[in-house]
Protein backbone atom coordinates (compact mmCIF):
# COMPACT_ATOMS: atom_id res chain seq x y z
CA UNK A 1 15.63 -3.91 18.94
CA UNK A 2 17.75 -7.02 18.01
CA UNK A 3 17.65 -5.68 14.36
CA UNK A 4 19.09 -2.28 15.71
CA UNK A 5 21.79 -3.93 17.47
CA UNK A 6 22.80 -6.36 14.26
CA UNK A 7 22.86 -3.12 12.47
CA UNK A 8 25.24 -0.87 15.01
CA UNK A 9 27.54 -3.59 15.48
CA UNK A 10 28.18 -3.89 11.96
CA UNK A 11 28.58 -0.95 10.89
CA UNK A 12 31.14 -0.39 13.58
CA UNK A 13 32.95 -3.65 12.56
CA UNK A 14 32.56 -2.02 9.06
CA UNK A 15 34.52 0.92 10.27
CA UNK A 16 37.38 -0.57 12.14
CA UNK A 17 37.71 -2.92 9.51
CA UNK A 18 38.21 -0.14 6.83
CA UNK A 19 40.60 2.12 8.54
CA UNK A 20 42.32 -0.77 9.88
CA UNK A 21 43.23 -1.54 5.92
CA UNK A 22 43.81 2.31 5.31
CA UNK A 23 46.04 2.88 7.76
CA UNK A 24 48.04 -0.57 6.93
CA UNK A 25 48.30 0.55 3.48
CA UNK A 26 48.80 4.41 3.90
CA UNK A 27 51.95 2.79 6.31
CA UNK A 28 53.34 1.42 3.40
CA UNK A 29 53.10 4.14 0.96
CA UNK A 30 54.94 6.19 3.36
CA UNK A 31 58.14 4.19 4.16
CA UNK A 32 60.90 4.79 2.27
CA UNK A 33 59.01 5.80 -1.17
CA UNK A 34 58.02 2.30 -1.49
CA UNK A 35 55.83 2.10 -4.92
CA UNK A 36 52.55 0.58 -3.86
CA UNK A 37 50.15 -1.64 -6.36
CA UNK A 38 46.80 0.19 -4.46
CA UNK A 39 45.79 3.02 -3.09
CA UNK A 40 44.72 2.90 1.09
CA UNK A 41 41.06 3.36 0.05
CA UNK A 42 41.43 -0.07 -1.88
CA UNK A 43 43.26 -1.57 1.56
CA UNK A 44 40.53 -0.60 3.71
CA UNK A 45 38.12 -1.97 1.69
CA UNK A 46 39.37 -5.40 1.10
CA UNK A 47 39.69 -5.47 4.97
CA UNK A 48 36.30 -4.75 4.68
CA UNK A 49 34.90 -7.21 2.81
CA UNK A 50 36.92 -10.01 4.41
CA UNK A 51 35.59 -8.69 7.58
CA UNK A 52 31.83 -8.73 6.30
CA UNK A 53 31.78 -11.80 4.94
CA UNK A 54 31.70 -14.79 7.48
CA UNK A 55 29.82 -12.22 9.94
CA UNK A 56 27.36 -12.01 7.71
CA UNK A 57 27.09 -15.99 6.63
CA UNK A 58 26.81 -16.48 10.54
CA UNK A 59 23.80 -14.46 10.77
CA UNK A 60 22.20 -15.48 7.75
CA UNK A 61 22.51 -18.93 8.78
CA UNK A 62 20.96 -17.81 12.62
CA UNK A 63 18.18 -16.02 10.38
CA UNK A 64 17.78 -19.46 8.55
CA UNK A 65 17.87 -22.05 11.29
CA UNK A 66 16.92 -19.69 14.12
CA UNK A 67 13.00 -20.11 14.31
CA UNK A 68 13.44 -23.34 13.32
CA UNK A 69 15.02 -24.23 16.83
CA UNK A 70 13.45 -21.98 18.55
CA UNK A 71 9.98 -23.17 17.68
CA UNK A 72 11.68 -26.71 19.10
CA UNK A 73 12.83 -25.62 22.30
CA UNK A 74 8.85 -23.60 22.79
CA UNK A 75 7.45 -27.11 22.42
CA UNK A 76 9.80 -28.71 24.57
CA UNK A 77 8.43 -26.36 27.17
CA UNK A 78 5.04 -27.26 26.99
CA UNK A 79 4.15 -30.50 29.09
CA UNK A 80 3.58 -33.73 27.67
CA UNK A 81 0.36 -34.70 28.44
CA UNK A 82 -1.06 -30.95 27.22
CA UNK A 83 1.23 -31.45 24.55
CA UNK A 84 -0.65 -34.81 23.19
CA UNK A 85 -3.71 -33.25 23.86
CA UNK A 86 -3.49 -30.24 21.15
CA UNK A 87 -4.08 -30.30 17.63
CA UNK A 88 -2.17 -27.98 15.33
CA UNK A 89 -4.10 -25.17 15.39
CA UNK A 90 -4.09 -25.58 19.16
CA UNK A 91 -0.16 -25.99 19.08
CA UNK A 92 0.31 -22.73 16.97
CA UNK A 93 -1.97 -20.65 19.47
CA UNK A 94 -0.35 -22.03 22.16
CA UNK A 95 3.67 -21.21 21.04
CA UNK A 96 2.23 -17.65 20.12
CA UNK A 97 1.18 -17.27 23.46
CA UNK A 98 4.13 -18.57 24.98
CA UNK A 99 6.42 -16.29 22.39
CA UNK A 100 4.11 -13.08 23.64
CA UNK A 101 4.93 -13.44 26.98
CA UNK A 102 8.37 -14.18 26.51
CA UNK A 103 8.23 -10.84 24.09
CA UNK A 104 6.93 -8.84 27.44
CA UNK A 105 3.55 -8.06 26.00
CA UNK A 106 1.88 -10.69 27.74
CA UNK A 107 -1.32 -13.56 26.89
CA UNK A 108 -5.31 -12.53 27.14
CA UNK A 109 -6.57 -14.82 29.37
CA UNK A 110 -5.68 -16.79 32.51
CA UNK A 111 -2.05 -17.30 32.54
CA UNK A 112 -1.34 -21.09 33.61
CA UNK A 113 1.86 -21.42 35.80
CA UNK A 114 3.52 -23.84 33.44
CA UNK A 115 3.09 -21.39 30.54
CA UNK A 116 4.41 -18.39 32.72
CA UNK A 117 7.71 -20.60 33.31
CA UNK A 118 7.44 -21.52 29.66
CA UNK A 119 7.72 -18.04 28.59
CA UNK A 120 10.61 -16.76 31.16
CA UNK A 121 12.42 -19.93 29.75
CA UNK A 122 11.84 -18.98 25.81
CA UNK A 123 12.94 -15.28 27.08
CA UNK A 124 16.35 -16.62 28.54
CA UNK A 125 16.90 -18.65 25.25
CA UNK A 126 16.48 -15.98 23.23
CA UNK A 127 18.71 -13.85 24.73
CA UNK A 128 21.71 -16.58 25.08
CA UNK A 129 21.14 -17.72 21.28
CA UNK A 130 20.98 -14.27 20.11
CA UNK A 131 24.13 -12.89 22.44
CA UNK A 132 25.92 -16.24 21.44
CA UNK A 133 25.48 -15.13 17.47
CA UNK A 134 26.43 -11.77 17.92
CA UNK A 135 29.85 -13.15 19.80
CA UNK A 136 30.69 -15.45 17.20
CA UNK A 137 30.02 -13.58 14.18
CA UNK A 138 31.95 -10.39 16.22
CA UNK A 139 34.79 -13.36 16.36
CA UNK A 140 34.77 -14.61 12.95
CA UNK A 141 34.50 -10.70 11.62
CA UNK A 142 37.72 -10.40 13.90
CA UNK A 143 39.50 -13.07 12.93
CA UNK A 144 38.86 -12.69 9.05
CA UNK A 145 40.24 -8.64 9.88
CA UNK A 146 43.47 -9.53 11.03
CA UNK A 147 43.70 -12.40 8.10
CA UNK A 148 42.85 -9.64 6.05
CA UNK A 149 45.32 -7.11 7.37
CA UNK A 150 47.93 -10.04 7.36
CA UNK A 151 47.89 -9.83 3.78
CA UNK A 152 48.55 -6.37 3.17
CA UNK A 153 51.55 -5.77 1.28
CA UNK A 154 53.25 -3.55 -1.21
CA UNK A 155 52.27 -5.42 -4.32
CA UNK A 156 48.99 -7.12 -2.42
CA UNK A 157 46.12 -6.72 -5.94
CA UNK A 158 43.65 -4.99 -3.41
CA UNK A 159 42.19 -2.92 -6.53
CA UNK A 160 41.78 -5.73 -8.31
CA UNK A 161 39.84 -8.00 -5.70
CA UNK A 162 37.91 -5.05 -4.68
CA UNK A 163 36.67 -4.37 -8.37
CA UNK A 164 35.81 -8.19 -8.49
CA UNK A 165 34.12 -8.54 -5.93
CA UNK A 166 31.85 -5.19 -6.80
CA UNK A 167 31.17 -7.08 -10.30
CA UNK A 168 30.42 -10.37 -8.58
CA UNK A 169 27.84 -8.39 -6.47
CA UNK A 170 26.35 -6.19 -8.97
CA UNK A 171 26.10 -10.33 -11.16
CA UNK A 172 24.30 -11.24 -7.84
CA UNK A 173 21.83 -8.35 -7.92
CA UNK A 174 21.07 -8.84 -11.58
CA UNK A 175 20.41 -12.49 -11.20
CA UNK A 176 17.81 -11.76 -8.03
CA UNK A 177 15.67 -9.88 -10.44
CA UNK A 178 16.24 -12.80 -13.12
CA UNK A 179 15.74 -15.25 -11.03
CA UNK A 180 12.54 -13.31 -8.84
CA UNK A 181 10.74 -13.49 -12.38
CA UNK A 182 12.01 -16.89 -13.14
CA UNK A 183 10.26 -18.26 -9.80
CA UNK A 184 7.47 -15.95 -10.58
CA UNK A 185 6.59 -17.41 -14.00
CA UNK A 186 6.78 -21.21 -12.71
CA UNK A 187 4.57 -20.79 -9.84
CA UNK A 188 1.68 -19.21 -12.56
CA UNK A 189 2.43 -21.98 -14.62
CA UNK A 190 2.22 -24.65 -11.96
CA UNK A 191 -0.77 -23.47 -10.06
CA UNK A 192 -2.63 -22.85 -13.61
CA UNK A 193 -1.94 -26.42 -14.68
CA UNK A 194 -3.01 -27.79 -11.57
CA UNK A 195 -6.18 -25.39 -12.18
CA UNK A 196 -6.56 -26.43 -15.88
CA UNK A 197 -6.97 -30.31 -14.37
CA UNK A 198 -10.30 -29.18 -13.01
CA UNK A 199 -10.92 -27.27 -16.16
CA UNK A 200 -10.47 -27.57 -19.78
CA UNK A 201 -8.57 -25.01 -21.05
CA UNK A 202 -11.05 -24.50 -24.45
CA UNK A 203 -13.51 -23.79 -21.62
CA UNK A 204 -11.61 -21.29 -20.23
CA UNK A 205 -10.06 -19.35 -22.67
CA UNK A 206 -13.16 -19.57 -24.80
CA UNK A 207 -15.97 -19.36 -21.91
CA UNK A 208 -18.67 -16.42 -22.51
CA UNK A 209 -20.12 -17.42 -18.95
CA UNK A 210 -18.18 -16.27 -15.26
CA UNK A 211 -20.16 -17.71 -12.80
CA UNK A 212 -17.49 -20.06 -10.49
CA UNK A 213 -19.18 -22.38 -7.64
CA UNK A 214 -17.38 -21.81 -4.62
CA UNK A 215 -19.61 -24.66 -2.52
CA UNK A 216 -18.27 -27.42 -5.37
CA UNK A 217 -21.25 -29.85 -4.66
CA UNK A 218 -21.04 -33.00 -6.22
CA UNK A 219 -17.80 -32.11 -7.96
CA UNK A 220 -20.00 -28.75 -9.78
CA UNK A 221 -16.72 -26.17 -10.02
CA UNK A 222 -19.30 -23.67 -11.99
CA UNK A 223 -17.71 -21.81 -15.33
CA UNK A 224 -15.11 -20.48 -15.63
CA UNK A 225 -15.61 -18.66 -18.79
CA UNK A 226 -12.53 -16.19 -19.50
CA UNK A 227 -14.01 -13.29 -22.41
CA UNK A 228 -16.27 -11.78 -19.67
CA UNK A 229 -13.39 -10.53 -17.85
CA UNK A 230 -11.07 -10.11 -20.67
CA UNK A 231 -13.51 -7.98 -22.56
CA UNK A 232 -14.18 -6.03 -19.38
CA UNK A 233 -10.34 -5.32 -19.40
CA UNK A 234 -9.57 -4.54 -22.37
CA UNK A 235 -12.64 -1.92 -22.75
CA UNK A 236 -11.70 -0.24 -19.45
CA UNK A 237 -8.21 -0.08 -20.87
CA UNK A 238 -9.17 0.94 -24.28
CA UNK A 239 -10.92 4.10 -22.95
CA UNK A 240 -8.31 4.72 -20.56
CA UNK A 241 -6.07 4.63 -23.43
CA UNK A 242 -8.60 7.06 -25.34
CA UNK A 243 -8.10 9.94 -22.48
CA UNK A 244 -4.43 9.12 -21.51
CA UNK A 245 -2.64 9.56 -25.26
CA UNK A 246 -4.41 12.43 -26.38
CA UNK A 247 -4.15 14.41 -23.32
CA UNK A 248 -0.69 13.08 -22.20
CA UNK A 249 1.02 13.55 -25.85
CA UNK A 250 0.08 17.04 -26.01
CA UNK A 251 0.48 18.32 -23.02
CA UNK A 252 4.21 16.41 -23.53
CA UNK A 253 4.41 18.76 -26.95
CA UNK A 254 3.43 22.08 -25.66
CA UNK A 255 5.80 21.69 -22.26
CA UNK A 256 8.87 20.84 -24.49
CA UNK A 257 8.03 23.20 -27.55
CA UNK A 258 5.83 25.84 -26.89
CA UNK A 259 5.79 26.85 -23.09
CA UNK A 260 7.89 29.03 -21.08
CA UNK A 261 10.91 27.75 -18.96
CA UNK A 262 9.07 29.04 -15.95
CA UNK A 263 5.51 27.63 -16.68
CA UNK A 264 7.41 24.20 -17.60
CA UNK A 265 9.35 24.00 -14.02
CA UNK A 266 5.35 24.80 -12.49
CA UNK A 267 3.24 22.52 -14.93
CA UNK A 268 5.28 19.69 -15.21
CA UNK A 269 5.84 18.75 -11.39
CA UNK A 270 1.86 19.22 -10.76
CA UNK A 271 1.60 16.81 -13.72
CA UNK A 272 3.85 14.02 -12.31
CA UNK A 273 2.06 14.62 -8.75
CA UNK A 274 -0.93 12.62 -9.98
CA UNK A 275 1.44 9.38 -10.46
CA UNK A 276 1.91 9.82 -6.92
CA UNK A 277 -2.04 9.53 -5.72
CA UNK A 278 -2.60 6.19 -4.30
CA UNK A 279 -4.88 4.49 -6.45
CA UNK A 280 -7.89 4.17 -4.35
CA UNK A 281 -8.44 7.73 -4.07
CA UNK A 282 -8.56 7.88 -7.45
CA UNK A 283 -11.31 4.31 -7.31
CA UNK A 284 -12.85 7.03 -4.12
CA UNK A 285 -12.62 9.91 -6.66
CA UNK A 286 -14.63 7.88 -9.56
CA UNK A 287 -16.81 6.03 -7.08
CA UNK A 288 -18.55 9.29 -5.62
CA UNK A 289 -17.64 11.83 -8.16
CA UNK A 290 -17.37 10.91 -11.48
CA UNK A 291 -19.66 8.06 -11.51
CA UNK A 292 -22.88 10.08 -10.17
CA UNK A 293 -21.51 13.02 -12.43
CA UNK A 294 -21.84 11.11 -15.40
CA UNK A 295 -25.30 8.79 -14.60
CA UNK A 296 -26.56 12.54 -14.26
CA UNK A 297 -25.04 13.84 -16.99
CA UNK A 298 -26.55 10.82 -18.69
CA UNK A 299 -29.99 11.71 -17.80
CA UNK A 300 -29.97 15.00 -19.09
CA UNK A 301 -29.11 13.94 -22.69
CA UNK A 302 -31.09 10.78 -22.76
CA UNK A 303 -28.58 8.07 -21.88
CA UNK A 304 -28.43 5.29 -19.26
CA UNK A 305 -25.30 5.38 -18.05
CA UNK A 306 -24.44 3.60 -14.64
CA UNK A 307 -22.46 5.10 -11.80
CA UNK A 308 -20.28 2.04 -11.80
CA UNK A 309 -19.31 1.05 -15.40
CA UNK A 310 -16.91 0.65 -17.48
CA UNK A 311 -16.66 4.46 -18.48
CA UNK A 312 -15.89 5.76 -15.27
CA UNK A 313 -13.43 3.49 -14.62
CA UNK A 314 -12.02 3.86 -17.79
CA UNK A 315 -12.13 7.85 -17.66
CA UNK A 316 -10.36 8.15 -13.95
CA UNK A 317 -7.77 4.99 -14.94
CA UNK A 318 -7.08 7.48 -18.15
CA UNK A 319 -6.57 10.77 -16.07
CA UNK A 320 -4.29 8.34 -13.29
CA UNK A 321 -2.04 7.22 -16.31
CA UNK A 322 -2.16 10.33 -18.26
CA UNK A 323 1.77 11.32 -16.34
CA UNK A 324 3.07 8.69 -17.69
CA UNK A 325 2.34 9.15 -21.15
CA UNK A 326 3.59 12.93 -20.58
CA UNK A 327 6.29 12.42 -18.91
CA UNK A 328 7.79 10.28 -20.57
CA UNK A 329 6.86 11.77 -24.06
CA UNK A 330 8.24 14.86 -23.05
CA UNK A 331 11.64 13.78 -22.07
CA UNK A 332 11.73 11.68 -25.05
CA UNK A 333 10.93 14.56 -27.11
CA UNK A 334 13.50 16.45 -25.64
CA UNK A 335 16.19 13.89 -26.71
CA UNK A 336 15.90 14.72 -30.44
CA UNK A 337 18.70 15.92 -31.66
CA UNK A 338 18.71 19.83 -31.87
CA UNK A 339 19.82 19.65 -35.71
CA UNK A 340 16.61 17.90 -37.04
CA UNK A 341 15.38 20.93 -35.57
CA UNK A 342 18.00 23.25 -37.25
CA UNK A 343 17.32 21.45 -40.38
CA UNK A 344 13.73 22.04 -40.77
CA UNK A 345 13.90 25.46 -39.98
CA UNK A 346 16.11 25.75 -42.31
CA UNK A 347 14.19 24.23 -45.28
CA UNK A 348 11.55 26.71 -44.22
CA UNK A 349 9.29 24.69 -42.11
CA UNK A 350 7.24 26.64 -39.67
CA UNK A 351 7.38 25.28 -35.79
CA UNK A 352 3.89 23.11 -36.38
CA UNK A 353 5.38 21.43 -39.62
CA UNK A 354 8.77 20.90 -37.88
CA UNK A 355 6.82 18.90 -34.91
CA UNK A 356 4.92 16.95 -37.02
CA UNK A 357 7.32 15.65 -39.93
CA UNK A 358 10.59 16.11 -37.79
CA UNK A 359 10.15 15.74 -34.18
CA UNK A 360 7.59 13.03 -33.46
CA UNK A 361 8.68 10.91 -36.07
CA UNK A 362 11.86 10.82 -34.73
CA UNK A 363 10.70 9.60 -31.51
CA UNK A 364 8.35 7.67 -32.38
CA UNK A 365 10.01 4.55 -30.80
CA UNK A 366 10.01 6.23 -27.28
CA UNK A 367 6.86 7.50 -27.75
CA UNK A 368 5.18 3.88 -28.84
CA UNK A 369 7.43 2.46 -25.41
CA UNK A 370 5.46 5.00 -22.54
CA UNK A 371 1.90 4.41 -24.79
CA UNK A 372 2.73 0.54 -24.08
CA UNK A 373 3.73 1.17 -20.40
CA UNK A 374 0.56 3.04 -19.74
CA UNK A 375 -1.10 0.09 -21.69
CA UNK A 376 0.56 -2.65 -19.18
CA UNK A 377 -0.24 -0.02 -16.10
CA UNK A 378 -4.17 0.17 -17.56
CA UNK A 379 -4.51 -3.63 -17.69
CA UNK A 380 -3.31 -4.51 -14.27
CA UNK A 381 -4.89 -1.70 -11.88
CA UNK A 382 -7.01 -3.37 -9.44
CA UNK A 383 -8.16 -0.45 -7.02
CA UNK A 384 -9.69 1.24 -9.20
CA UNK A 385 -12.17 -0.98 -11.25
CA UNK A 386 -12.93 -2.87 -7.94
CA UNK A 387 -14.43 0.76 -6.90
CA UNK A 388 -15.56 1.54 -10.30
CA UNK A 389 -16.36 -0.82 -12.94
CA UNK A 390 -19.25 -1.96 -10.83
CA UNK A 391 -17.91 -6.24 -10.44
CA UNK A 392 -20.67 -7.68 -13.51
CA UNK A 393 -18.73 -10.51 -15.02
CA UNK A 394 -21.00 -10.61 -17.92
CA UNK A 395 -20.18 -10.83 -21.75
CA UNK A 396 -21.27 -7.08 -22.95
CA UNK A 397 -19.92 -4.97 -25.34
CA UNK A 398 -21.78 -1.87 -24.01
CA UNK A 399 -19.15 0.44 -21.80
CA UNK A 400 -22.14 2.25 -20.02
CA UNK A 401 -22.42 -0.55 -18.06
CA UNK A 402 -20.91 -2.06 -15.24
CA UNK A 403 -18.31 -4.81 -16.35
CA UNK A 404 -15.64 -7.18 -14.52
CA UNK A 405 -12.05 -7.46 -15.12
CA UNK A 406 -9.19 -9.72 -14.53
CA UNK A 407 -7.83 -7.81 -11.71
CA UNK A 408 -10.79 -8.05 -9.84
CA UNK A 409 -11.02 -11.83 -10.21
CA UNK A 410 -8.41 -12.54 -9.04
CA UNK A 411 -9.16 -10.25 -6.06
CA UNK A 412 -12.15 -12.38 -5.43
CA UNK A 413 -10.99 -15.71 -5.67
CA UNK A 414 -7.68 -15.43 -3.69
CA UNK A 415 -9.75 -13.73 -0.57
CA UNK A 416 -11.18 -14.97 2.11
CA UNK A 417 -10.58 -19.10 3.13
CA UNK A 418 -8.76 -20.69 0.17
CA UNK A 419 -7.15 -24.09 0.28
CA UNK A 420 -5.63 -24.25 -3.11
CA UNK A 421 -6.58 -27.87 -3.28
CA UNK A 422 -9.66 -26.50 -5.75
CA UNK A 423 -10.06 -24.14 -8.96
CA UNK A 424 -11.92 -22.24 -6.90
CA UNK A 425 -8.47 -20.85 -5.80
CA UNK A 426 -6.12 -22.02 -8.72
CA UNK A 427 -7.87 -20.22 -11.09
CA UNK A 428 -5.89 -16.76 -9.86
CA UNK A 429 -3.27 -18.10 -10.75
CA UNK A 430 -4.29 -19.19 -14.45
CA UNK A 431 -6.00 -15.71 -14.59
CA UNK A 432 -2.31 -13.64 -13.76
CA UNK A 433 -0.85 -16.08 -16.03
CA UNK A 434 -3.07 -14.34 -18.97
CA UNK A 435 -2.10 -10.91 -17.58
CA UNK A 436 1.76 -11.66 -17.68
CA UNK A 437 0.69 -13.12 -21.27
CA UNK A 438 -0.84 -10.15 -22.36
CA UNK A 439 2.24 -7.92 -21.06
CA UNK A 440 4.77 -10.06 -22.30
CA UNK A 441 3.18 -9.60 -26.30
CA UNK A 442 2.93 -5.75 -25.29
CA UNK A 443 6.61 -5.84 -24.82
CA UNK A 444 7.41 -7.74 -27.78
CA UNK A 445 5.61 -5.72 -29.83
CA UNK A 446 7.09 -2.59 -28.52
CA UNK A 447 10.52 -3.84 -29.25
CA UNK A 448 9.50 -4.32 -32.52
CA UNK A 449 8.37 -0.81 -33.33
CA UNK A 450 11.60 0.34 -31.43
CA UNK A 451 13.97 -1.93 -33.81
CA UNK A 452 11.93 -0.81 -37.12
CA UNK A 453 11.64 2.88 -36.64
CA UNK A 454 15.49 2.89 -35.22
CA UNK A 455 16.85 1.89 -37.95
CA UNK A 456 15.00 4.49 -39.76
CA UNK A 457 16.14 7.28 -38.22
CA UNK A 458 19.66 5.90 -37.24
């Protein structure tokens, strides 16, 4: 409710703010002929953003420090001598009691009359705090407005500042993502080091056994052997690879060369719908489907194949990723310039021949970039090899049998009570460093094919 309210209030500020500007500047575009530097639109929304500004700084600062004090003034509620007597866990449970009932859904339990007073207290401080933030950012929106408006003149830069400040937002956006995988990269690295103090990194990286000991008695971590798992992956994504490109490059071909304009507006949608099936109805799908489907189909030729292997999780991965490689291909495709076309048609080459030598050389690049995205989407699905590949970290080359992967690992180890004081824990870490590894060298390499075959065709 308090979120709704932030919101209305606003975007109402937003509004008066922005005509308040247009009308100031459509004023003085009026009188006399006077030859203004902006337009109104540029007026209102410099207002605007003078307006926004220290509104928004108040709140994010409220948003900052708010719990903090809040949490404060909760214990100060709570006597002193049942205040000494509770230990941390017991002082968390008891502020989340005292925040539900000040919230107006109430505590389980017998309600002690200290805690009922508690709670009508924490309910009056909310509502002060939060009335008293909404006043003063309203005021400091208000004041900045008529600063704003002030300022509004004939040969005021409003374009300018407006434009500057859109660039200095659209630098801040950029540098979120930057900085997102910045933070992301040193927290593998200094969880994995921490992890690789427990473990020697030959050990790891050159393990053949999986077999961690969550107990750690006597200082026993277990092994931590990483081929098990890597082979796992890279088999599951392998095969998945083996359905997806096939099946996904020429379906791309015959939608942008050979079929009709109305069977490419039906086909292609129902293609890209099965990017949009969560992935664990497709682990569902190969779990009771596919995987009894082929253990039978197994017995009737002779072969052992288990339900839960790394086939069927490789086969149903391969059919999720398979609109990627299609989609992708095909628009691709469809980017070639229309006079390689011309020109091999020309020379006499028949539509087969043209496709071939022409049209997938010449897009090769693109075509290497979605076969290394469905690569990167194969190696990091979790869903479905925790439903399908059957969870056997064991070193084994043999795909009719179940295998486990990275993803699944790191499931594992990052469930249930964790302390990250242990490898036990860390070692999720050091394992998603690998996979970030592993994608980074998929992009590199990609980037190289692009940059050869570019200048190729350039």
């Amino acid at each position: 409710m308090n979120t709704l309210i932030i919101a209305a209030v606003l975007l109402i500020m937003l509004g008066v703010a922005y005509q308040s500007g247009w009308s100031r500047g459509r004023g003085l575009a009026t009188v006399g002929g006077t030859r203004v530097h902006s337009r109104p639109q540029y007026h209102g929304s410099f207002v605007a953003v003078w307006t926004m500004i220290p509104a928004l700084l108040i709140l994010a600062l409220w948003a900052y420090f708010g719990p903090g004090l809040t949490r404060s003034y909760t214990v100060a509620q709570i006597p002193q001598d049942i205040l000494l007597s509770l230990d941390q866990a017991g002082l968390n449970s008891e502020i989340a009691r005292i925040q539900s009932m000040a919230s107006g859904f109430g505590a389980t339990g017998e309600i002690a009359d200290w805690e009922a007073a508690a709670g009508a207290a924490l309910r009056s401080f909310q509502f002060l705090t939060f009335a008293g933030v909404l006043v003063l950012a309203i005021l400091a929106g208000g004041s900045a407005l008529v600063y704003a408006r002030s300022r509004i003149t004939a040969r005021l830069r409003a374009r300018t500042a407006v434009e500057q400040f859109i660039s200095w937002m659209l630098l801040a956006c950029s540098a979120v993502a930057i900085l997102t995988t910045l933070g992301i990269v040193a927290s593998l690295v200094t969880e994995a080091f921490k992890f690789f103090t427990f473990i020697s990194p030959i050990d790891f990286f050159l393990g053949t056994v999986w077999a961690p000991n969550n107990a750690a008695n006597g200082g026993n971590y277990g092994s931590y052997g990483l081929l098990p798992l890597l082979t796992g992956t890279l088999m599951i994504t392998a095969i998945a690879m083996l359905v997806a490109v096939p099946v996904g490059l020429m379906a791309a071909i015959y939608l942008s060369q050979y079929a009709h304009p109305r069977l490419r507006a039906v086909a292609k949608p129902l293609i890209e719908i099965l990017a949009g099936i969560p992935t664990i109805v497709f682990g569902f799908f190969a779990l009771v489907t596919v995987g009894p489907f082929l253990r039978d189909l197994g017995n009737f030729i002779g072969l052992d194949i288990n339900a839960t292997s790394a086939l069927t999780a490789g086969i149903v991965m391969g059919i999720m990723i398979i609109p990627f490689v299609s989609s992708l291909s095909d628009d691709i495709l469809n980017q070639v310039p229309s006079s390689l076309r011309d020109g091999a048609y020309g020379l006499g080459a028949t539509q087969s021949e043209t496709i071939r030598n022409v049209l997938l050389p010449a897009a090769l690049p693109g075509i290497v970039g979605a076969f290394l995205l469905a690569v990167s989407r194969a190696v990091g699905e979790t869903m479905i090899v925790v439903l399908a590949a059957g969870n056997a970290p064991i070193l084994r080359f043999n795909p009719l049998e179940p295998v486990g992967t990275i993803t699944v690992s790191i499931v594992n180890q990052l469930t249930g009570d964790t302390d990250f004081t242990g490898p036990q824990s860390l070692v999720g870490f050091a394992l998603g460093l690998t996979l970030f590894v592993m994608t980074l060298g998929l992009n590199i390499f990609a980037l190289y094919i692009v940059r050869r075959f570019r200048e190729q065709y350039e």
